[in-house]
Protein backbone atom coordinates (compact mmCIF):
# COMPACT_ATOMS: atom_id res chain seq x y z
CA UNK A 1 34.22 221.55 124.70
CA UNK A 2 33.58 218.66 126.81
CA UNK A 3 34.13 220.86 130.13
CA UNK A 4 31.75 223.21 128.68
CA UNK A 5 29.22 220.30 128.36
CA UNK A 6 29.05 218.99 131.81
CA UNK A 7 29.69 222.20 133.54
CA UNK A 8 26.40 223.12 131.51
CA UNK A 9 24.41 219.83 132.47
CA UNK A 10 25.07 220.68 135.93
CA UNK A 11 24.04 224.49 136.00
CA UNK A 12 20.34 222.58 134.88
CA UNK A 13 20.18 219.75 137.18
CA UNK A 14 22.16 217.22 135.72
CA UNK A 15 23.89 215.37 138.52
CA UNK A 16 28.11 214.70 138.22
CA UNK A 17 27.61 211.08 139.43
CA UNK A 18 25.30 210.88 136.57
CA UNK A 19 27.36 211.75 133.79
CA UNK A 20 29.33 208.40 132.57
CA UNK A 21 25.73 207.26 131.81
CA UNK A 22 24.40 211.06 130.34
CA UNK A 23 27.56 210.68 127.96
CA UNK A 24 26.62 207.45 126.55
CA UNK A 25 23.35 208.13 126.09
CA UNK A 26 24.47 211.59 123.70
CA UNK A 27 26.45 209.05 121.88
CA UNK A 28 24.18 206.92 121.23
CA UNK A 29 22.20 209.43 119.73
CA UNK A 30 19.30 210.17 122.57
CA UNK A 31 17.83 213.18 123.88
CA UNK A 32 18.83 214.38 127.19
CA UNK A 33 16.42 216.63 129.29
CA UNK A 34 16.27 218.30 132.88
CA UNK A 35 13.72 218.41 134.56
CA UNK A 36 14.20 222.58 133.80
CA UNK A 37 12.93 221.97 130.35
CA UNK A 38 16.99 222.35 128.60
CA UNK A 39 17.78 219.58 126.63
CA UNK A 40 20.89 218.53 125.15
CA UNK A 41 22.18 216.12 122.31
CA UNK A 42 24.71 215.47 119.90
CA UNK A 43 24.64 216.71 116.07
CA UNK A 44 26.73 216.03 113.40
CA UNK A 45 28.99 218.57 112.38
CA UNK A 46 29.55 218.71 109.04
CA UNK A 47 32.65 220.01 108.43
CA UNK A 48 33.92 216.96 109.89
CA UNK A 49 34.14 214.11 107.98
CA UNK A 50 34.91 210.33 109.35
């Protein structure tokens, strides 16, 4: 999934240099957006269970 993630980011702009900070941001629960208009974050799925 995660290769799926930043191969996406980068198909909209999202630079590879970039992506240690993108990746902590998603974690920490913000809203990512390229300057394309896509946006990405992180949701809870809830079949999982901590």
């Amino acid at each position: 999934m995660a290769e799926r993630l930043v191969g996406d980011m980068q198909r909209v702009g999202f630079r590879m240099a970039d992506m240690p900070g993108h990746i902590e941001g998603l974690t920490a629960g913000y809203v990512l957006a390229s300057e394309e208009g896509y946006e990405f974050r992180v949701i809870a799925n809830p079949e999982c269970r901590a």
